[in-house]
N, C-alpha and C. Protein backbone atom coordinates (compact mmCIF):
# COMPACT_ATOMS: atom_id res chain seq x y z
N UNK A 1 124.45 220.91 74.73
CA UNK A 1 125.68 221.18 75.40
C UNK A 1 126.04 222.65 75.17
N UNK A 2 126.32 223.44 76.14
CA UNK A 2 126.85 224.64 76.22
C UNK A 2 128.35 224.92 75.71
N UNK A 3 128.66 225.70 74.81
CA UNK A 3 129.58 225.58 74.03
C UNK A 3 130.54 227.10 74.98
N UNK A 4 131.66 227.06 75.23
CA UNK A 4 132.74 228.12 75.64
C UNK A 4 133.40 229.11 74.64
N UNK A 5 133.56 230.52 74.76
CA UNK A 5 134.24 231.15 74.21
C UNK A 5 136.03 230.98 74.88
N UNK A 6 136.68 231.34 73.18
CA UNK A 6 138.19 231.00 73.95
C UNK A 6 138.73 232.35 73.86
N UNK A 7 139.05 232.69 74.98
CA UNK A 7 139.81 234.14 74.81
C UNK A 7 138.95 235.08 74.21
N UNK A 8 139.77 235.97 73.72
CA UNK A 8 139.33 237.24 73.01
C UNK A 8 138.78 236.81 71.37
N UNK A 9 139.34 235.64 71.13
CA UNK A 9 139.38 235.15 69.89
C UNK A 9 137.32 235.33 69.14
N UNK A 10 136.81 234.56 70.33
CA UNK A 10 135.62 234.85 69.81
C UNK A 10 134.85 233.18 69.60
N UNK A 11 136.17 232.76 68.81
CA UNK A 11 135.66 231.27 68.46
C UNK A 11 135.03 230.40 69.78
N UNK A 12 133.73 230.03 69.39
CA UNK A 12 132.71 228.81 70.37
C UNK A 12 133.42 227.54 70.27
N UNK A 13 133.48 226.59 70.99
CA UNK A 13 133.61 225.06 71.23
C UNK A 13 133.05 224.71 72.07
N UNK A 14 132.98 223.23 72.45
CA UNK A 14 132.32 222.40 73.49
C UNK A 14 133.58 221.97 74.22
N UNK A 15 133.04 221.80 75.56
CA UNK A 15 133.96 221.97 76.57
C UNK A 15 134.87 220.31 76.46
N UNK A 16 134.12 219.41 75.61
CA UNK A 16 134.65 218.22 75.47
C UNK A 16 136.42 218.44 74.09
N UNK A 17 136.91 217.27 74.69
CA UNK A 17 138.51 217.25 73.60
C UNK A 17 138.50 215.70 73.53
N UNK A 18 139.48 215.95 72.71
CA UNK A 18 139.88 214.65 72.32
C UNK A 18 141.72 215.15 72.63
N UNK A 19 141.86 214.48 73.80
CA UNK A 19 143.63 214.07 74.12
C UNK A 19 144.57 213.12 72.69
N UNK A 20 145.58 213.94 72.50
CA UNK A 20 146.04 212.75 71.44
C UNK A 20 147.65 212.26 71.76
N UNK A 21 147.91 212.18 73.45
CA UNK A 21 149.00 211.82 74.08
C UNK A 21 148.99 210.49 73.65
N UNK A 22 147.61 209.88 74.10
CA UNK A 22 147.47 208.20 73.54
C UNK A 22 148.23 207.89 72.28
N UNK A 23 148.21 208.64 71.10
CA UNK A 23 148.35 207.90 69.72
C UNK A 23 149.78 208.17 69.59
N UNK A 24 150.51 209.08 70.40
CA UNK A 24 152.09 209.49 70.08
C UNK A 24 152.79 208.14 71.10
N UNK A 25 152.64 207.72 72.36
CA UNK A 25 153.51 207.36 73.39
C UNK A 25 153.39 207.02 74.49
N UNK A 26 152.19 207.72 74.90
CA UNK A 26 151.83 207.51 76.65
C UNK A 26 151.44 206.21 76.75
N UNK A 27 150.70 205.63 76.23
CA UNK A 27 150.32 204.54 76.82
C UNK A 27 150.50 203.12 75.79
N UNK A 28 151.79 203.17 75.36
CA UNK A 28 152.49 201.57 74.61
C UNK A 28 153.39 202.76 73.28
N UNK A 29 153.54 201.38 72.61
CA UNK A 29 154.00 201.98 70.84
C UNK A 29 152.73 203.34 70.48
N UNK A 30 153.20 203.90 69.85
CA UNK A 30 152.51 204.46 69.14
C UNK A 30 151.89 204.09 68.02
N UNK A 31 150.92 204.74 67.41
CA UNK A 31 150.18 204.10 66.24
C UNK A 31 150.49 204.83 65.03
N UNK A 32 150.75 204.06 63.72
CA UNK A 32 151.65 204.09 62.37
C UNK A 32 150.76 205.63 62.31
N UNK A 33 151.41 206.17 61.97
CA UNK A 33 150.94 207.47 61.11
C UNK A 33 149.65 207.76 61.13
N UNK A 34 149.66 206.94 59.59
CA UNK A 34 147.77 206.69 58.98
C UNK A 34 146.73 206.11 59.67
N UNK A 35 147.08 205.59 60.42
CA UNK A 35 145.86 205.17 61.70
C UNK A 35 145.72 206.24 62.69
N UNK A 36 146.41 207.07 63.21
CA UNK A 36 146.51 208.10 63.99
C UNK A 36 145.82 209.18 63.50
N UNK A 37 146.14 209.34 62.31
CA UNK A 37 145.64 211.07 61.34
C UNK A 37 143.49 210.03 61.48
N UNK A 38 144.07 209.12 60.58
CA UNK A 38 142.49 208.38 60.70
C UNK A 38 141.45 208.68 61.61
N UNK A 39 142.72 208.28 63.20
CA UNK A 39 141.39 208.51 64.61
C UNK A 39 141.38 209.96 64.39
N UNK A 40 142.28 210.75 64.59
CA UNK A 40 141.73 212.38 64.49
C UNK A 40 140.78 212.43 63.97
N UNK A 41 141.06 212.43 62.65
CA UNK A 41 139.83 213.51 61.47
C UNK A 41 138.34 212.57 61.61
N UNK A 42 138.43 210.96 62.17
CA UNK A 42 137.05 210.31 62.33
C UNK A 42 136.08 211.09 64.08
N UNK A 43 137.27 211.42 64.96
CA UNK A 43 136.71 212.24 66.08
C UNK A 43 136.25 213.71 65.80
N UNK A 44 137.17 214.32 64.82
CA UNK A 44 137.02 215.74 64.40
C UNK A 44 135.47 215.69 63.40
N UNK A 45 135.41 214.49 62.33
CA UNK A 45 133.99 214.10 61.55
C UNK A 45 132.75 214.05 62.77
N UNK A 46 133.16 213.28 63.94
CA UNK A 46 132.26 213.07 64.80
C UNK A 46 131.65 214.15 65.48
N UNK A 47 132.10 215.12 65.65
CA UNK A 47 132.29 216.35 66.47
C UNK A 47 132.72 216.75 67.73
């Protein structure tokens, strides 16, 4: 996968994200805290 420069900054990423509207509100209750930080840092582990 071809990775993007952002701005002037310099820093590379992949053009893929992870949205985190889901875990605050958009779509039902939101999820407790610690399950939320959980999905982050297990998508952020994932890459």
């Amino acid at each position: 996968m071809k990775n993007r420069v952002l701005g002037s900054s310099g820093i590379e990423v992949t053009p893929l994200g992870y949205g985190c509207m889901g875990v605050s509100h958009a779509y039902g209750d939101a999820l407790p805290a610690g399950e939320a930080r959980a999905t982050i840092r297990d998508a952020f582990d994932a890459g």
